[in-house]
Protein backbone atom coordinates (compact mmCIF):
# COMPACT_ATOMS: atom_id res chain seq x y z
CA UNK A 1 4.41 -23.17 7.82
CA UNK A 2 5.83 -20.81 5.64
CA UNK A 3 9.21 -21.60 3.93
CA UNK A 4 11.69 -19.68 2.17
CA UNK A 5 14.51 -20.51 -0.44
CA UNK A 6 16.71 -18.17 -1.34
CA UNK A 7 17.85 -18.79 -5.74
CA UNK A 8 21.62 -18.60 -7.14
CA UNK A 9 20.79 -15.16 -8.03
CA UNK A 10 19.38 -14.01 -4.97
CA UNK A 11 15.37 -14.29 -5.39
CA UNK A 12 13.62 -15.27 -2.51
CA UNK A 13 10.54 -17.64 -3.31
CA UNK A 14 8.40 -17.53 -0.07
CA UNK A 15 5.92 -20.17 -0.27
CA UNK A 16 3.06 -21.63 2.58
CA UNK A 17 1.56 -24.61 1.74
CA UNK A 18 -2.23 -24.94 2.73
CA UNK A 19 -3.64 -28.33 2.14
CA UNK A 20 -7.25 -28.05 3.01
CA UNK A 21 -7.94 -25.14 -0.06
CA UNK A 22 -8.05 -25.96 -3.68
CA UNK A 23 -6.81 -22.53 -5.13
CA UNK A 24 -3.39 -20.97 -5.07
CA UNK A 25 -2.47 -17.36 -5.47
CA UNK A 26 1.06 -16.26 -6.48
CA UNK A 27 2.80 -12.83 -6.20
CA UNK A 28 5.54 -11.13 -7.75
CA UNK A 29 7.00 -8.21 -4.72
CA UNK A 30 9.34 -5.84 -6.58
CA UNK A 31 11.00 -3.56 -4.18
CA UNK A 32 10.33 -0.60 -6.17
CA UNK A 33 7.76 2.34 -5.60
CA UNK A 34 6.97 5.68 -5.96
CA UNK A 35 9.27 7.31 -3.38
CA UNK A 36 12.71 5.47 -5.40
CA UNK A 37 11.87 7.51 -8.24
CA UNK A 38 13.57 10.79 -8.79
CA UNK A 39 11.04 14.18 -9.87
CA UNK A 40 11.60 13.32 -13.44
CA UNK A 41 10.61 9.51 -13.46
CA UNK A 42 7.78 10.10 -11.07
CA UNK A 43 4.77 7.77 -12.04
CA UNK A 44 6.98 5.39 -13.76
CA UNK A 45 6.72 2.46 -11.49
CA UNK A 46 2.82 2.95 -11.64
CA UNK A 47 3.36 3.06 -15.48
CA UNK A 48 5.46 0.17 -15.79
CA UNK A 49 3.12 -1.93 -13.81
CA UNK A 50 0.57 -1.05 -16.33
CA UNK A 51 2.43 -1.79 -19.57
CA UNK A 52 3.55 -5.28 -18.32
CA UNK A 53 -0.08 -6.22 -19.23
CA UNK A 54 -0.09 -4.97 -22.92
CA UNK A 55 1.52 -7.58 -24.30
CA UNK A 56 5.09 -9.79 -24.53
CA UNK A 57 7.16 -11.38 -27.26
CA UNK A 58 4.50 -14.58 -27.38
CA UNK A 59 1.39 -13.18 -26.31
CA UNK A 60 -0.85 -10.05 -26.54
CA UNK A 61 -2.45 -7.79 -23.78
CA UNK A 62 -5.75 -9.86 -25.48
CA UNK A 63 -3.83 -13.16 -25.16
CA UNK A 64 -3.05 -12.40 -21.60
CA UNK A 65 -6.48 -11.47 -20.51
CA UNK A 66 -8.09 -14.65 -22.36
CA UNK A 67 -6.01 -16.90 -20.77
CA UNK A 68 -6.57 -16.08 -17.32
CA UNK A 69 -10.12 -15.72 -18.46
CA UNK A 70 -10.53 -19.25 -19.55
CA UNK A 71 -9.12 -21.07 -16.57
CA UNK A 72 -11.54 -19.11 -14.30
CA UNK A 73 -8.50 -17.12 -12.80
CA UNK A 74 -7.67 -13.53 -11.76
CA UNK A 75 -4.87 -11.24 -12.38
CA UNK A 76 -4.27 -7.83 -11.15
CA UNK A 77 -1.05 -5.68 -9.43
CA UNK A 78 -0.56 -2.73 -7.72
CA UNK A 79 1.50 -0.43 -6.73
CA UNK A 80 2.40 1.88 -3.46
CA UNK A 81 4.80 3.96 -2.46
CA UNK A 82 7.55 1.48 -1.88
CA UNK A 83 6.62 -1.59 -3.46
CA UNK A 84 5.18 -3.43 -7.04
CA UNK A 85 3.27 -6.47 -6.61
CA UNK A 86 1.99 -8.37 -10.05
CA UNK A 87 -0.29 -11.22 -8.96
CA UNK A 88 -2.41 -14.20 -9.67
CA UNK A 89 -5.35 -16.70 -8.27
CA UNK A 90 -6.02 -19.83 -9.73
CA UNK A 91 -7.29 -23.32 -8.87
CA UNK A 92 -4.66 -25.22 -8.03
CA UNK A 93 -3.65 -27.52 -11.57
CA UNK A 94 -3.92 -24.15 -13.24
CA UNK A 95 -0.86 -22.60 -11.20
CA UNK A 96 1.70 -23.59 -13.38
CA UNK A 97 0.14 -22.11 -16.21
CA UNK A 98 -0.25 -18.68 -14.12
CA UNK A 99 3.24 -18.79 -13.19
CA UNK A 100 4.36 -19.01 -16.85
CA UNK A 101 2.24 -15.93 -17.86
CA UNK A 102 3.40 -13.80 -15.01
CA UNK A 103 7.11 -14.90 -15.74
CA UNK A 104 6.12 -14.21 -19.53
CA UNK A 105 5.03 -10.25 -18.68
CA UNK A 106 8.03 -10.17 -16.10
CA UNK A 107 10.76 -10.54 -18.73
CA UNK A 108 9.08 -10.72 -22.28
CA UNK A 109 7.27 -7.07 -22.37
CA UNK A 110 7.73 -5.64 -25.13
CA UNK A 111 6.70 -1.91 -24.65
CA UNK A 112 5.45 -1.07 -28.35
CA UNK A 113 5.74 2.90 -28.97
CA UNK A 114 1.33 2.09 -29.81
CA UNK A 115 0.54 0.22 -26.56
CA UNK A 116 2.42 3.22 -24.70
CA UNK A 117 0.74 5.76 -26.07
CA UNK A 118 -3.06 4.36 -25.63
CA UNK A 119 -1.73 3.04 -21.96
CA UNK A 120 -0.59 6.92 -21.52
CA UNK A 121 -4.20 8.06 -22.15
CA UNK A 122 -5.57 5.54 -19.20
CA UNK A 123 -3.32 6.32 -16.63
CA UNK A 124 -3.86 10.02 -17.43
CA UNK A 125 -7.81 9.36 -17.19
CA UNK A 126 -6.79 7.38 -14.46
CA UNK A 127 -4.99 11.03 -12.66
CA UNK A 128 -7.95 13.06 -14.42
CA UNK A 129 -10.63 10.33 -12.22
CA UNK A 130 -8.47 11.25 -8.90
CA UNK A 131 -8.28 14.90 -8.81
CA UNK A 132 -12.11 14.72 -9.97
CA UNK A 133 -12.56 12.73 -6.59
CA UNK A 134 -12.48 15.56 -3.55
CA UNK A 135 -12.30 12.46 -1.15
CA UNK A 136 -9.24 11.54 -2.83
CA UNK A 137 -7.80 14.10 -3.88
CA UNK A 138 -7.57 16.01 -0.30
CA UNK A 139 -4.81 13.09 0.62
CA UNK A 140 -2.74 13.09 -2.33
CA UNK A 141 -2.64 17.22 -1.34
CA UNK A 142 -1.97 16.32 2.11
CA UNK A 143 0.98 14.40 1.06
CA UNK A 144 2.49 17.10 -0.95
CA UNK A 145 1.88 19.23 2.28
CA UNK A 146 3.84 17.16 4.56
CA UNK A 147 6.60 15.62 2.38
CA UNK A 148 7.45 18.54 -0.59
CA UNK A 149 10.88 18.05 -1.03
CA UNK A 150 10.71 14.49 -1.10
CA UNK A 151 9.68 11.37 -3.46
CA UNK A 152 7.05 9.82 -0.46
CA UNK A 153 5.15 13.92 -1.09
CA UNK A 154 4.80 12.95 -4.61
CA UNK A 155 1.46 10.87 -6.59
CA UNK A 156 2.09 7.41 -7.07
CA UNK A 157 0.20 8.39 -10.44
CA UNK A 158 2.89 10.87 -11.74
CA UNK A 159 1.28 14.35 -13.36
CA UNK A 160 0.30 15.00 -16.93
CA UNK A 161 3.83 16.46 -17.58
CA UNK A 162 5.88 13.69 -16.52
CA UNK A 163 3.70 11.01 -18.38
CA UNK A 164 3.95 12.61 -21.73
CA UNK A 165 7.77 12.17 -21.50
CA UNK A 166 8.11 8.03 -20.45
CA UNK A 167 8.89 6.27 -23.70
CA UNK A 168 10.35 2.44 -24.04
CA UNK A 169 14.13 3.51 -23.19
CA UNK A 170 12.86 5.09 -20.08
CA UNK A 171 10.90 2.04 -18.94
CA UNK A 172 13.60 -0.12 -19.51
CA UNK A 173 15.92 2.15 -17.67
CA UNK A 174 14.22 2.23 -14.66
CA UNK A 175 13.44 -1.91 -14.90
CA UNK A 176 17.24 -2.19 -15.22
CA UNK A 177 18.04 -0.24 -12.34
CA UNK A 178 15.07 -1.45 -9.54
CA UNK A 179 13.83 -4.91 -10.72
CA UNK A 180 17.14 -6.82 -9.88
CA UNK A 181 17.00 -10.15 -8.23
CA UNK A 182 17.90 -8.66 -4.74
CA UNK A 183 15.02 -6.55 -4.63
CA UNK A 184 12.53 -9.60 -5.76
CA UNK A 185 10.50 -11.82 -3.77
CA UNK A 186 8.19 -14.72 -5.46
CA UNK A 187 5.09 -15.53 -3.00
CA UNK A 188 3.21 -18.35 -3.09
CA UNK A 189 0.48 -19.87 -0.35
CA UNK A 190 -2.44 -22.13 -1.40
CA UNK A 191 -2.21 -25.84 -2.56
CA UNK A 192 1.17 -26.26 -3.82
CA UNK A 193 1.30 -29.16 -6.15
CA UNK A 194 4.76 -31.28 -6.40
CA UNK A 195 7.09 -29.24 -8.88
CA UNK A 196 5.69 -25.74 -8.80
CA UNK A 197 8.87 -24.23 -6.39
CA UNK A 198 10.87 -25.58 -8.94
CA UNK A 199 9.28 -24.49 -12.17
CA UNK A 200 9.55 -21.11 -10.46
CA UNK A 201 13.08 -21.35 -9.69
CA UNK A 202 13.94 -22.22 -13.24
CA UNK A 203 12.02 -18.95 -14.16
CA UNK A 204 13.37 -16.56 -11.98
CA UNK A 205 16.19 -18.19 -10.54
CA UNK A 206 19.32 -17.64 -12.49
CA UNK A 207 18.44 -13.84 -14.22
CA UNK A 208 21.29 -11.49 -12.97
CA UNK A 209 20.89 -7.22 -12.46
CA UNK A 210 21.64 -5.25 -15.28
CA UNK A 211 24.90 -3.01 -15.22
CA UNK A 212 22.31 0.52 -14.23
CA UNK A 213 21.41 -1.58 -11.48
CA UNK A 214 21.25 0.51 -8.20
CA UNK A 215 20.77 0.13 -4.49
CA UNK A 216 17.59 1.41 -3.08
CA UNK A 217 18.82 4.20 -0.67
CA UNK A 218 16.03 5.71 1.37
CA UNK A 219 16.59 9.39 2.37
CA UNK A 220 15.11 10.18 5.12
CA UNK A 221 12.26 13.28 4.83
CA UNK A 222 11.47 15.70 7.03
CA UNK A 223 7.98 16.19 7.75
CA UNK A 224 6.26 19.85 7.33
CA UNK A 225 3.55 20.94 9.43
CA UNK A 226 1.22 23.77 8.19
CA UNK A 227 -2.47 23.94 6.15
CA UNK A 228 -3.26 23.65 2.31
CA UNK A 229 -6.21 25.30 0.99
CA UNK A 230 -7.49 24.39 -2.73
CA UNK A 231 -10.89 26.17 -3.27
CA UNK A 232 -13.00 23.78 -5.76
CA UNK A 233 -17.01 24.24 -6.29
CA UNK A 234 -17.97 21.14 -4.41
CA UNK A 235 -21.16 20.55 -2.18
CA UNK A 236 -18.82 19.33 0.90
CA UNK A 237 -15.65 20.67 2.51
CA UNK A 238 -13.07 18.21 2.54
CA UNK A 239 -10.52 17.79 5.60
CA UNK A 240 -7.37 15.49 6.21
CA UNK A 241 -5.09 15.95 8.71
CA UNK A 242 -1.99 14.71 9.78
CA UNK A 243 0.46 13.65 12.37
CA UNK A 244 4.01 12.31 12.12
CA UNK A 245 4.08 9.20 13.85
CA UNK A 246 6.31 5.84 13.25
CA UNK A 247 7.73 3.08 10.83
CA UNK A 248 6.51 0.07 9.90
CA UNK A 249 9.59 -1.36 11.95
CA UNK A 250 8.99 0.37 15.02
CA UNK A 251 8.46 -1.53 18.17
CA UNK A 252 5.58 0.07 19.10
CA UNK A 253 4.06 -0.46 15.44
CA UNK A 254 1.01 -2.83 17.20
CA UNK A 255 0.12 -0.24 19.65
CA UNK A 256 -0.12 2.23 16.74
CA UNK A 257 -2.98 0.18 15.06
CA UNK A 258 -4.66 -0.14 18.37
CA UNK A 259 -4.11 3.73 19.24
CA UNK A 260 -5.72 3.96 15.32
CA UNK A 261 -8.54 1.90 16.15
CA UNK A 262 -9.90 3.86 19.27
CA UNK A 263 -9.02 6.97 18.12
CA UNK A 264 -11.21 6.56 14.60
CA UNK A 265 -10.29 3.42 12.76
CA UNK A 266 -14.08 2.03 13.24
CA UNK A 267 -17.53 2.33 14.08
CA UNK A 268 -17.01 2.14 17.90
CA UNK A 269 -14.00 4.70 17.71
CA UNK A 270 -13.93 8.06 19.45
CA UNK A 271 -14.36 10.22 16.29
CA UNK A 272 -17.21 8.55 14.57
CA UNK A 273 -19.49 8.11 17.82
CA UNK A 274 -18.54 11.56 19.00
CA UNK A 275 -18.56 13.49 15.45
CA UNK A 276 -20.81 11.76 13.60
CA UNK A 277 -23.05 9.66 16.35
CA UNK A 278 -23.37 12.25 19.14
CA UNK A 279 -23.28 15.64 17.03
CA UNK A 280 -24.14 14.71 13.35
CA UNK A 281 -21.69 16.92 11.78
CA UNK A 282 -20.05 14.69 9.49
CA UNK A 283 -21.52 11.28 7.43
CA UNK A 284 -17.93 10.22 6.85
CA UNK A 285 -15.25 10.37 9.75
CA UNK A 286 -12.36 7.97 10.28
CA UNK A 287 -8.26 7.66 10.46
CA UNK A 288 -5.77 5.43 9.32
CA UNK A 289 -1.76 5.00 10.08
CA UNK A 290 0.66 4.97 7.20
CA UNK A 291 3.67 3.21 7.92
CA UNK A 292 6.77 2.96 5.64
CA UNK A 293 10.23 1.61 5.64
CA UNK A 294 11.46 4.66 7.84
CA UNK A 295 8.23 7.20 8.52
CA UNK A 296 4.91 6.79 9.28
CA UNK A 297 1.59 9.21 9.61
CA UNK A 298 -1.75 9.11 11.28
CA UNK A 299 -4.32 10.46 9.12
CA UNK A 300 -7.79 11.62 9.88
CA UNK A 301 -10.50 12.51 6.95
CA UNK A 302 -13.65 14.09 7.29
CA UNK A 303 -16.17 15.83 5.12
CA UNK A 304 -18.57 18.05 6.19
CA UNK A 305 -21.11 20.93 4.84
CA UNK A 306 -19.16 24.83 4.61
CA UNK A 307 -21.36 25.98 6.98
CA UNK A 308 -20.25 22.17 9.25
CA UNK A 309 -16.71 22.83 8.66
CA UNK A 310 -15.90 25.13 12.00
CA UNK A 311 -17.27 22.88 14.05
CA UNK A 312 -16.04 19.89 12.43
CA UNK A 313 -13.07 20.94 13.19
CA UNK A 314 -13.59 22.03 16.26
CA UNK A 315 -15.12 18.91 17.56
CA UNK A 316 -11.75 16.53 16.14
CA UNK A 317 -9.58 19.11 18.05
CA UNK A 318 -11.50 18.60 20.98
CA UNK A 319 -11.65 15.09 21.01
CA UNK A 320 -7.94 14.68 20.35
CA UNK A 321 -7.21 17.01 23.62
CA UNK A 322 -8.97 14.33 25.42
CA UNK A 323 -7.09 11.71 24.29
CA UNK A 324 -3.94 13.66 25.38
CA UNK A 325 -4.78 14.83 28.37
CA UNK A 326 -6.98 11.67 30.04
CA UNK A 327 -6.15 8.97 27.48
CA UNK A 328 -7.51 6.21 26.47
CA UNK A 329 -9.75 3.46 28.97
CA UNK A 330 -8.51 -0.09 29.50
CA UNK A 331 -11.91 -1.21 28.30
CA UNK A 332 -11.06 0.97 25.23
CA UNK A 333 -7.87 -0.66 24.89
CA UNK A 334 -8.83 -4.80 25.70
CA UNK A 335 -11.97 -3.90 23.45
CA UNK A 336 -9.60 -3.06 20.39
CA UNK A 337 -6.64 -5.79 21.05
CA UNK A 338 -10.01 -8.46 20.49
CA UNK A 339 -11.33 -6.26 17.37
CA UNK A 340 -7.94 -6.51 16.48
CA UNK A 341 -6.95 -10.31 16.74
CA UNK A 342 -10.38 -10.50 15.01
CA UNK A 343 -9.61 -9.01 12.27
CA UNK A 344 -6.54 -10.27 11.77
CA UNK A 345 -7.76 -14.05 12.19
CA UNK A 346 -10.30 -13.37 9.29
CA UNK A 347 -8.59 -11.72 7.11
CA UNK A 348 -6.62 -14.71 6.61
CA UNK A 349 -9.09 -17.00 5.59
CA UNK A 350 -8.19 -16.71 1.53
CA UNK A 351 -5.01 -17.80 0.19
CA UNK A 352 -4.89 -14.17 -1.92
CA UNK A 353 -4.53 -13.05 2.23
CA UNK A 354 -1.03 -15.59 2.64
CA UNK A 355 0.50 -14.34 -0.16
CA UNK A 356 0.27 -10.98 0.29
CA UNK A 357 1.38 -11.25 4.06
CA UNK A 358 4.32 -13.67 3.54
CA UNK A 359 5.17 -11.48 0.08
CA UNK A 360 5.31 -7.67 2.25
CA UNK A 361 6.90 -9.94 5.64
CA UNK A 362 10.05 -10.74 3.35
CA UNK A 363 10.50 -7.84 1.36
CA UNK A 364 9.98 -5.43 4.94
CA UNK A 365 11.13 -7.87 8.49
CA UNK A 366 12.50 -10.79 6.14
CA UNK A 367 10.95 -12.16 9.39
CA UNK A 368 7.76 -14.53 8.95
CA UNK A 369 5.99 -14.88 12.61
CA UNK A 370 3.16 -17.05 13.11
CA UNK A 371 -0.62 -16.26 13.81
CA UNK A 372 -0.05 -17.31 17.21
CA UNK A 373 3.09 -15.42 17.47
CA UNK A 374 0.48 -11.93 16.13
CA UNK A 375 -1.81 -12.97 18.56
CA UNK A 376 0.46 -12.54 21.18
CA UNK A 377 1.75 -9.23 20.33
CA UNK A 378 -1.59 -7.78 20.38
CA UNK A 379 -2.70 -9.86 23.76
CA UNK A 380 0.74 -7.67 24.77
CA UNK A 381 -0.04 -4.31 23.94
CA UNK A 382 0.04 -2.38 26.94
CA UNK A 383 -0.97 1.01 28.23
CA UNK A 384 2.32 2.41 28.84
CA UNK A 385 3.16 2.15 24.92
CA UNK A 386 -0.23 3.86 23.99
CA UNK A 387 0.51 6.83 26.33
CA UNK A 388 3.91 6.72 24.47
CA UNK A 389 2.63 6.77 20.78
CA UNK A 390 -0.22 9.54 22.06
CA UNK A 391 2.67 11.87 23.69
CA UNK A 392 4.45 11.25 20.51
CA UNK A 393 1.88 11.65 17.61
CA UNK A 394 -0.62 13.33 18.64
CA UNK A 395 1.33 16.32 20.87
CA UNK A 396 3.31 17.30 17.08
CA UNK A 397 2.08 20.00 15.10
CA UNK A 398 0.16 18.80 12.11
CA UNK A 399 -0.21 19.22 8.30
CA UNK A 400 -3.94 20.33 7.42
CA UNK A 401 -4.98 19.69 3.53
CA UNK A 402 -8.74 21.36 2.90
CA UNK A 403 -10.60 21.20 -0.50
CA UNK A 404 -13.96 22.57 -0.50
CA UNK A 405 -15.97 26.03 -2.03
CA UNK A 406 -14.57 29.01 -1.19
C-alpha cells in the first residue's frame, strides 16, 4: 500500500512498505528538468545533479563515495527533461544512514570554484562521448528538429558554450528558484524500519523556498515537421523519425504503449520482423513513445548501410501505410496487452522499481493506482482507441533527423 504525507512545508514523502525484502531504496524527485531552463541556463539541471556529489560542508565527493561503498550500497541520479531524481539502495538498517547523506548533498553542497571546474571537463567529455555516438546523437538532432524554439528541442547536456559560463552563483540561482518544497517529493518503498518517515520529515520537512523561487510554467511547443541532414564519415546511415503524438496524461496514454509495442517496441513487432527478419536491411530497428507533462512523440530509429538507406526507408514507410490503412489484428493487440501486463508485473520485482514508480506517480497524476488497478487498464485497451492514436500519430507529417556519409 503506498502512503503519502504531505510536511508543514509542503514535501510529499511517498513511502510503500514491503515486508518480505530486506533492502530499501530512497529517492529524491525534484520537479526540475531540462525544458524549465531558459537558452542561457541550458544544461544546468544536468550540471547541478552532478556537483551535488563533489562534496558538502561535512563530507567530500571521496567521503560520499566511501560511505556508500562500505555499507554495500548504491547511489546514482539522473536527470530528464522534466525531472531530477538523486537516489539510494541499501539494506534495510543502513537506510537511515543513506537518508542522512542524500539530505547532506541536498542542502550542504558546497560548489567549490575547483570541483566546478574538473566537474565542467566531465560533463563536457560527457557531450564530446554523445555527439561521438551516431546512435545517439541522431535523437538529440531529431529533437532540435521538432522542438527549435523551445527548451524540450534542447540537450539535457547543455553545449560547450553554455557550460563554460555556470559558476557557483548560477547554481545556486537556479536551486533557489526550482528546488522549493512544492516541487519535491521524497520516495521510499522497501523495508521501512520504525522511525525512518520521521527522520525524513525532520530533514526535509520544515525548509521553506527561497525569495527567486518560481512556478514551473510549461509553454506549450509547437511541433515542426521537416528532415535534418548532418553528413559525418560513419560506416552506417543513421535514421530517426518522428511523430507528434500525446501526453503522459492523456487518456489514451495505455493504448499508446500498446500501439508502440506492435508497431516496433519488440522482437515480435511489425518493424523488426518485417525490416530486419523478412528483408535484412537493418541489424537495429525499433520505436519508442516519449511522453511529457503536455506533448508526447513516437520515435522510430534505424541504421542501415548508404547503399540500405533507400530502402530502409522505403520499407518503414510502407509498413506504416499498412498500419493506417488495415490496422492492427486483435491477435496483435491481446498478444501485446499480455506482453504488456508482463512486463509491467516484472519490472516490479526490486524495490529500486517502487520507488521510482510511486516517486514519477506523485510528482506527474499525484494519483498512486494499484497493480491490479494497471492490470485492468491494459486488460481494457480496446481497438477503437488504437485506430484513434493511429489516425492521430501516425497520419501527421513527421520530423526526419539523418546522420550518415555523404
Amino acid at each position: 500500500m503506498v502512503t503519502v504525507t504531505t510536511c508543514q512545508n509542503g514535501v510529499r514523502i511517498v513511502s510503500e512498505q514491503i515486508e518480505h525484502v530486506r533492502s530499501l531504496s530512497v529517492g529524491i524527485w525534484v520537479n526540475a528538468g531540462s525544458r524549465y531552463e531558459t537558452p542561457e541556463e541550458n544544461g544546468i539541471t544536468h550540471f547541478i545533479e552532478h556537483m551535488l556529489f563533489k562534496g558538502t560542508h561535512t563530507r567530500s565527493a571521496r567521503q560520499i563515495a566511501e560511505e556508500f561503498d562500505r555499507i554495500g550500497g548504491e547511489i546514482n541520479a539522473f536527470t530528464s527533461k522534466e525531472h531530477t531524481c538523486y537516489y539510494a539502495k541499501v539494506l534495510d538498517h543502513h537506510a537511515g544512514l543513506a537518508i542522512d547523506i542524500l539530505a547532506d548533498m541536498f542542502f550542504n553542497s558546497v560548489f567549490a570554484e575547483e570541483e566546478i571546474e574538473r566537474e565542467r571537463a566531465v560533463v563536457l567529455e560527457e557531450i564530446y562521448m554523445s555527439e561521438d555516438a551516431p546512435d545517439d546523437d541522431v535523437h538529440e538532432i531529431l529533437w532540435g528538429a521538432m522542438y527549435p524554439d523551445d527548451a524540450l528541442g534542447r540537450p539535457i547536456l547543455g553545449t560547450e558554450a553554455t557550460l563554460a559560463t555556470f559558476d557557483g552563483n548560477m547554481i545556486k540561482g537556479y536551486m533557489a528558484k526550482h528546488y522549493t518544497p512544492q516541487n519535491i517529493v521524497i520516495s521510499v518503498a522497501g523495508h521501512i524500519e520504525p522511525g525512518l518517515l520521521e527522520q525524513i520529515e525532520l530533514l526535509f520537512g520544515s525548509f521553506d523556498a527561497a525569495p527567486e523561487a518560481v512556478e514551473t510554467v510549461l509553454t506549450y511547443p509547437t511541433f515542426t515537421a521537416g528532415e535534418v541532414v548532418k553528413v559525418r564519415d560513419t560506416e552506417q546511415a543513421h535514421l530517426a523519425i518522428s511523430f507528434p503524438a500525446i501526453s503522459v496524461k492523456h487518456p489514451d496514454m495505455f493504448s499508446f504503449v500498446a500501439l508502440n509495442n506492435i508497431i516496433g517496441g519488440n522482437m515480435s513487432s511489425r518493424l523488426f520482423q518485417e525490416v530486419r527478419e523478412e528483408r535484412g536491411l537493418a541489424y537495429s530497428v525499433y520505436s519508442y513513445q516519449s511522453s511529457y507533462e503536455d506533448v508526447g512523440v513516437f520515435t522510430i530509429y534505424a541504421s542501415a548501410s548508404k547503399a540500405q538507406l533507400d530502402a530502409l526507408q522505403h520499407q518503414i514507410d510502407k509498413t506504416l501505410f499498412d498500419v493506417v490503412t488495415g490496422g492492427v489484428t486483435e491477435e496483435e493487440l491481446e498478444n501485446t496487452k499480455e506482453q504488456l501486463k508482463g512486463g509491467f508485473v516484472l519490472g516490479l520485482e526490486g524495490t529500486e522499481a517502487h520507488m521510482s514508480r510511486n516517486g514519477i506517480n506523485e510528482l506527474i497524476h499525484k494519483e498512486h493506482r494499484s497493480v491490479d488497478d494497471v492490470l485492468a487498464r491494459i486488460g481494457n485497451i480496446d481497438m477503437a482507441s488504437i485506430d484513434r492514436l493511429i489516425e492521430q500519430i501516425l497520419t501527421a507529417e513527421p520530423a526526419i533527423a539523418i546522420i550518415g556519409p555523404k
